[in-house]
Protein backbone atom coordinates (compact mmCIF):
# COMPACT_ATOMS: atom_id res chain seq x y z
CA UNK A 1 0.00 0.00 0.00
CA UNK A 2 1.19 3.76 -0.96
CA UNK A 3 1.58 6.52 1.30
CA UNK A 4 0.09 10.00 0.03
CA UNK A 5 0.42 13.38 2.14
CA UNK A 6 -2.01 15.79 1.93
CA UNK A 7 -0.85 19.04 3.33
CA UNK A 8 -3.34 21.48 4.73
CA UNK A 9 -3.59 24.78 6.88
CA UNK A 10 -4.62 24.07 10.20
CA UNK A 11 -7.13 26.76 10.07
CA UNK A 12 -8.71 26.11 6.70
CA UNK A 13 -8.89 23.40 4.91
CA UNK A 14 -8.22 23.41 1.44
CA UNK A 15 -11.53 21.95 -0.73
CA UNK A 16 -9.18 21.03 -4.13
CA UNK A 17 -6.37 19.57 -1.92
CA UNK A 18 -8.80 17.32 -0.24
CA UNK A 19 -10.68 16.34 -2.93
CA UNK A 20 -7.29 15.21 -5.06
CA UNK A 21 -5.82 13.63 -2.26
CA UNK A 22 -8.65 11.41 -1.86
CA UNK A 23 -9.25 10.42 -5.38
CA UNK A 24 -5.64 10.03 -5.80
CA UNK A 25 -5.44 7.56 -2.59
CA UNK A 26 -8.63 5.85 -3.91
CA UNK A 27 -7.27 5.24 -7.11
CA UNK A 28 -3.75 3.99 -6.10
CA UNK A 29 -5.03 1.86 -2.59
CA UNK A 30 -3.22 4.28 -1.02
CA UNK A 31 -2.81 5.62 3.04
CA UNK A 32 -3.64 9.09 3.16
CA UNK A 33 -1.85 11.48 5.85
CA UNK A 34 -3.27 14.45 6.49
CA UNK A 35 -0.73 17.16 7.67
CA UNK A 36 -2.31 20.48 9.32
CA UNK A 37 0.44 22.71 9.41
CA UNK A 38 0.22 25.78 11.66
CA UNK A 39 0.05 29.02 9.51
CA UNK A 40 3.39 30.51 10.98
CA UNK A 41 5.18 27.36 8.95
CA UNK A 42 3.65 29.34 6.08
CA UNK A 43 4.42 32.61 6.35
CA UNK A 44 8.18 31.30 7.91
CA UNK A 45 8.87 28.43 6.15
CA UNK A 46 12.54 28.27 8.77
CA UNK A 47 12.06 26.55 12.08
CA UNK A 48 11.42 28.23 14.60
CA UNK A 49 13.69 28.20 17.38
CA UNK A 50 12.21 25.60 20.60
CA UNK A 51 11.14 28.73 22.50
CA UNK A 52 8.75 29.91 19.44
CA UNK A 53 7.70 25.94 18.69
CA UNK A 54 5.68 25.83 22.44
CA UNK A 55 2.04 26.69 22.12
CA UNK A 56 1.54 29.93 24.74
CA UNK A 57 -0.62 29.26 27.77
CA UNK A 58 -4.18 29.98 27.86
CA UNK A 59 -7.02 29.40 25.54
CA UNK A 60 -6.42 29.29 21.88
CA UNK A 61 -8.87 31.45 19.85
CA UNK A 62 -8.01 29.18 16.61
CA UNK A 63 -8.81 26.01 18.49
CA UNK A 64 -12.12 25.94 17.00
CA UNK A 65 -11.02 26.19 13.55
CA UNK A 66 -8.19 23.47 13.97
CA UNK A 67 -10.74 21.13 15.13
CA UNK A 68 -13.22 21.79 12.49
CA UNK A 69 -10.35 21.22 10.06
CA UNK A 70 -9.37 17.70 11.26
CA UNK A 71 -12.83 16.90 11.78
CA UNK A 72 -14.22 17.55 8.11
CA UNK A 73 -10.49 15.83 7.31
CA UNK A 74 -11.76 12.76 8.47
CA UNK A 75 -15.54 12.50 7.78
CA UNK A 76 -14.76 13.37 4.46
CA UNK A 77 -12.09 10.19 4.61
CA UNK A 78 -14.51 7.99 5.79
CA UNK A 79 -16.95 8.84 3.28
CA UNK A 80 -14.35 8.15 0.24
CA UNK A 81 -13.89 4.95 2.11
CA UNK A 82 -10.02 5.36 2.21
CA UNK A 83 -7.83 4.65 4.91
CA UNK A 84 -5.99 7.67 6.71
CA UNK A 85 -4.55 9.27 9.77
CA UNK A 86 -4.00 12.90 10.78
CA UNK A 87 -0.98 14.81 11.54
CA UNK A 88 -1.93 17.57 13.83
CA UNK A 89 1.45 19.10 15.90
CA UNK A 90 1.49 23.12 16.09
CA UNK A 91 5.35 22.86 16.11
CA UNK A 92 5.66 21.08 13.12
CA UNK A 93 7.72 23.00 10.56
CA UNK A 94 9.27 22.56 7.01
CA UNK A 95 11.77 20.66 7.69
CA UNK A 96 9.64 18.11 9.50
CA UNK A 97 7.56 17.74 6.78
CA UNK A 98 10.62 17.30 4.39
CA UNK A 99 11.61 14.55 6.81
CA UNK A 100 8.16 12.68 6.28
CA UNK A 101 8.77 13.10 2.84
CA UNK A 102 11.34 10.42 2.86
CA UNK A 103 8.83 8.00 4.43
CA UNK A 104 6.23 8.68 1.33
CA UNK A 105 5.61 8.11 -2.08
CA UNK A 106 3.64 11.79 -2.82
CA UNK A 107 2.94 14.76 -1.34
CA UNK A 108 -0.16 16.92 -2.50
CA UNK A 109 -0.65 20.77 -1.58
CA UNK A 110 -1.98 23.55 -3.27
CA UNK A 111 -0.06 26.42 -4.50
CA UNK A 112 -2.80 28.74 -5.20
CA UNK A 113 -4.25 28.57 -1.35
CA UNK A 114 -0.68 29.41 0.35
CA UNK A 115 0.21 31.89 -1.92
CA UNK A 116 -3.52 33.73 -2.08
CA UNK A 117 -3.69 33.79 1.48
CA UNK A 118 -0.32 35.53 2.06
CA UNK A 119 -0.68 37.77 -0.69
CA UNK A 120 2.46 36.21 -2.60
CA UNK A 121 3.70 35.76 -6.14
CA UNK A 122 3.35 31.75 -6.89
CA UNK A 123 4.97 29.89 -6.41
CA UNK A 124 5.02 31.18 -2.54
CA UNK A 125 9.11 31.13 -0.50
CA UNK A 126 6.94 28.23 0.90
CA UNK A 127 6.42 25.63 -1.91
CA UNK A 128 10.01 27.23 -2.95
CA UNK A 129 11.69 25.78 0.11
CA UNK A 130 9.58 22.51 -0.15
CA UNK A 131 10.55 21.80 -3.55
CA UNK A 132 14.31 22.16 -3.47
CA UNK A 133 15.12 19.64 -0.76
CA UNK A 134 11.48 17.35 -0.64
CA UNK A 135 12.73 13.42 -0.80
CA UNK A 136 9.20 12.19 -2.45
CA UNK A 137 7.61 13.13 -5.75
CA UNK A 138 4.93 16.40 -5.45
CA UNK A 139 1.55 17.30 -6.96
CA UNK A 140 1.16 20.56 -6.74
CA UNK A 141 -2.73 21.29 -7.49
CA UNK A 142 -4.96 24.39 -8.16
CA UNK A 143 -7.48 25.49 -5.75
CA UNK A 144 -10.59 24.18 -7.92
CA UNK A 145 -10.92 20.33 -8.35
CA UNK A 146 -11.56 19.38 -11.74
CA UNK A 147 -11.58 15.51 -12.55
CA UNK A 148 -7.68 14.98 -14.46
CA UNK A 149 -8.69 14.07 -18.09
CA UNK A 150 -5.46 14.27 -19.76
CA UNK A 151 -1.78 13.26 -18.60
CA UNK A 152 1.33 15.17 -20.68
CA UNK A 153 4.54 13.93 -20.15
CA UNK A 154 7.43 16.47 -20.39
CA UNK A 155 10.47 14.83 -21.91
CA UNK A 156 13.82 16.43 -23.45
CA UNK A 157 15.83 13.22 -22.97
CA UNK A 158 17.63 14.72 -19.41
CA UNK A 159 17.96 11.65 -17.02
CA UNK A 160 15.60 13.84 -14.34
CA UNK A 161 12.49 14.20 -16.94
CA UNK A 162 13.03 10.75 -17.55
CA UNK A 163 12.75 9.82 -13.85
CA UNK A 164 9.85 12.25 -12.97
CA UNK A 165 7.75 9.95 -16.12
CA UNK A 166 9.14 6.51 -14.28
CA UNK A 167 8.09 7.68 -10.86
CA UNK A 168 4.57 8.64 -12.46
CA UNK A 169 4.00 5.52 -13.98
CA UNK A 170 5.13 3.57 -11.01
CA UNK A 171 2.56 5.63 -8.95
CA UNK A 172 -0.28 5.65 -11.36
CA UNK A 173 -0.64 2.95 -13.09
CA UNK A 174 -4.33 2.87 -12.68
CA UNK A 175 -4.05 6.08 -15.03
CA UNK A 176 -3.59 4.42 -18.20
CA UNK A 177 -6.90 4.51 -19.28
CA UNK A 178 -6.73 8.49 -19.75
CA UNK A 179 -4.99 9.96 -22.88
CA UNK A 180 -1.24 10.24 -22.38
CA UNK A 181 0.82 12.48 -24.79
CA UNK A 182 4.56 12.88 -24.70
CA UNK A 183 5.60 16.57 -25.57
CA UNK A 184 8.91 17.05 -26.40
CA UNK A 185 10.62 20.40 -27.49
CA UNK A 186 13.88 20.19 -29.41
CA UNK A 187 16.41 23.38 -30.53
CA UNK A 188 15.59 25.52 -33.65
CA UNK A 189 19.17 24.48 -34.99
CA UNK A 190 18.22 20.48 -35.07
CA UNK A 191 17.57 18.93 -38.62
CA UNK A 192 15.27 15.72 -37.28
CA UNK A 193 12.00 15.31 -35.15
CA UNK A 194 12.97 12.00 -33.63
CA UNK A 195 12.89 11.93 -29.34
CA UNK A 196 15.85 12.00 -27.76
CA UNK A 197 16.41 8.29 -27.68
CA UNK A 198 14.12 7.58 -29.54
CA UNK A 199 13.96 3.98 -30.46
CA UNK A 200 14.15 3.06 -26.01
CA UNK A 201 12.16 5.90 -25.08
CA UNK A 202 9.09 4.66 -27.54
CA UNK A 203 9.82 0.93 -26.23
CA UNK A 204 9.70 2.79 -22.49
CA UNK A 205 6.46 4.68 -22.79
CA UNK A 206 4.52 1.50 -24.68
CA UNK A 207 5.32 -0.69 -22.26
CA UNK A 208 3.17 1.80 -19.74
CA UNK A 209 1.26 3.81 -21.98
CA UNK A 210 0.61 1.37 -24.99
CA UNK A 211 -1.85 4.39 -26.46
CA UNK A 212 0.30 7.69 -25.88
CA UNK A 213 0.70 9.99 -28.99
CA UNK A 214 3.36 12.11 -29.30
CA UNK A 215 4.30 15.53 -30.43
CA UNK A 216 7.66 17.25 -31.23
CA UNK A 217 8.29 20.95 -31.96
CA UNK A 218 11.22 22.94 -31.80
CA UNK A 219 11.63 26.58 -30.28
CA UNK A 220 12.07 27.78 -26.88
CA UNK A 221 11.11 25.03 -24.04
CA UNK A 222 9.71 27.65 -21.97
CA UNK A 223 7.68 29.65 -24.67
CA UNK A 224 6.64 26.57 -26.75
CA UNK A 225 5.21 24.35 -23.50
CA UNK A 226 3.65 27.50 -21.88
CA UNK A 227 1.83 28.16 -24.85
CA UNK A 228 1.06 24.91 -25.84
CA UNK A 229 -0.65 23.87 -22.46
CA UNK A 230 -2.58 27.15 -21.93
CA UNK A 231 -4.37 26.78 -25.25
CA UNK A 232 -5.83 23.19 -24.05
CA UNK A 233 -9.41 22.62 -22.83
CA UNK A 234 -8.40 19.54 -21.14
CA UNK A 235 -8.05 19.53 -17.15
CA UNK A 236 -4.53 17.95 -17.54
CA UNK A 237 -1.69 16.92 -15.38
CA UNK A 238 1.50 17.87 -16.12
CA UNK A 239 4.98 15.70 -15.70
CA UNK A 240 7.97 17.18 -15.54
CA UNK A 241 10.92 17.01 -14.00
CA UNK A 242 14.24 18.14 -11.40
CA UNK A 243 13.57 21.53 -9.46
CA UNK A 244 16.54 21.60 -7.53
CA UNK A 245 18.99 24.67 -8.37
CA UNK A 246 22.02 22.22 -8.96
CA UNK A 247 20.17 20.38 -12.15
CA UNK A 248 21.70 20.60 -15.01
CA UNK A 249 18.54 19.81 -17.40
CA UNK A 250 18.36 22.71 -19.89
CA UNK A 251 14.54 22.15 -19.42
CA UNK A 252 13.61 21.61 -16.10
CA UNK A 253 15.01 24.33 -13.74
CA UNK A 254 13.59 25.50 -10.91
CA UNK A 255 12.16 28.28 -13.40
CA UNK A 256 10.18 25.86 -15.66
CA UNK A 257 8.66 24.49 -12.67
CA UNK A 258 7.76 27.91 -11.38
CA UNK A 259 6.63 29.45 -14.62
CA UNK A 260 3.95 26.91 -15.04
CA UNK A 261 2.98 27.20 -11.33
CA UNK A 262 2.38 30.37 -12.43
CA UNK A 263 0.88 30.90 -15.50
CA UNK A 264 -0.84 27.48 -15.40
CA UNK A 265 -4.33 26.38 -13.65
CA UNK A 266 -3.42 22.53 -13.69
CA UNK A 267 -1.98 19.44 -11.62
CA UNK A 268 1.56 19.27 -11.97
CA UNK A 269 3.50 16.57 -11.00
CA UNK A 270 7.31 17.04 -9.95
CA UNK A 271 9.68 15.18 -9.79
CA UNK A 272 13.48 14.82 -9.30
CA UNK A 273 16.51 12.46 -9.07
CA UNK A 274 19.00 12.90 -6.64
């Protein structure tokens, strides 16, 4: 059985997060952890030193709210009929939930929420810090649900864009029902079409996605994919891969990732090899 984390504000719960998480956990026979973050992990995603960590004494005016959070957390659980447990620890800070990370096989939160509710640019310093040092794969989801009818795989032959398709296949193999297309941009200056490796990367994707289609153009990655995906009526999720500042993919920087976090109102899933 898979382990998903779902991670929430303790104070309000986020609607799309929820409703992903579940379907996702659903749909893989997964365990789904909910993680109710206090909102100062938001605003600060750096721990807090032990003094700052202890609750003050006296009555808690957001009490209330946390346990109307964790409550509609788990009725809404036990409706989906999926198996879960909460995570519900004011002190708990980034770089506890990094360290979870390593103990699961996703992570879900929403972008739009964090960033709307702090009045920053997305992708928030939050999701910024998660991203560059998280030790599972993330879906990163908008902040109105919308059943995923499409999957498009982002591929420019780099060993991380690679890995961010394996580690989606591995996870959703359930998924292969939905159209899967394989988008690949190559440089103005190349003569040919062909994927970058293309006779194992064809024998790669059949084996998984026996009905993928596949479309090549050439042009800047940034411009062409940006473009391409914004013009789409589909509700699709995206694949792509590294985010961490070292890669050397001429794709997937952290600025791919955060341009379409950005400019795009769709699932994306990230990935990244270490």
């Amino acid at each position: 059985m898979k382990k998903i984390i779902a991670v929430f504000d303790g104070y309000r719960i986020s609607k799309s997060t929820l409703a992903y998480a579940e379907e996702f956990a659903y749909t893989t026979d997964a365990h789904l952890v909910g993680v109710f973050m206090d909102e100062a992990a938001f605003r600060n995603p750096k721990p807090a030193r032990a003094a700052e960590a202890k609750p003050k004494a006296g009555v808690d005016p957001d009490k209330g709210k946390n346990e109307m959070a964790f409550k509609k957390f788990e009725e809404s659980c036990n409706k989906a009929k999926i198996q879960f447990s909460v995570r519900r620890d004011k002190a708990l800070n980034l770089l506890d939930l990094k360290h979870e990370s390593m103990f699961a096989d996703l992570l879900i939160i929403s972008e739009q929420e964090i960033a709307a509710r702090y009045k920053q640019k997305s992708p928030s310093r939050f999701i910024k810090e998660l991203l560059t040092d998280v030790q599972c794969p993330v879906m990163i989801v908008p902040s109105v649900y919308k059943p995923i009818d499409k999957v498009t795989l982002l591929y420019d032959g780099a060993p991380s864009s690679l890995y961010a398709i394996q580690m989606f296949s591995y996870l959703f193999d359930d998924y292969n029902e939905i159209p899967v297309e394989v988008f690949v941009v190559k440089d103005r200056t190349d003569w040919n079409l062909r994927l970058p490796d293309n006779t194992l990367m064809r024998e790669f994707i059949k084996r998984h996605y026996p009905k993928a289609s596949y479309k090549v153009v050439k042009g800047d990655a940034e411009e062409q994919i940006t473009g391409y995906l914004r013009n789409h009526q589909e509700n699709e999720m995206v694949v792509l891969g590294a985010y961490r500042r070292s890669e050397l993919s001429r794709w997937f920087k952290s600025s791919m990732a955060d341009v379409l976090m950005s400019e795009l109102d769709t699932p994306l899933f990230i990935a990244h090899n270490k």
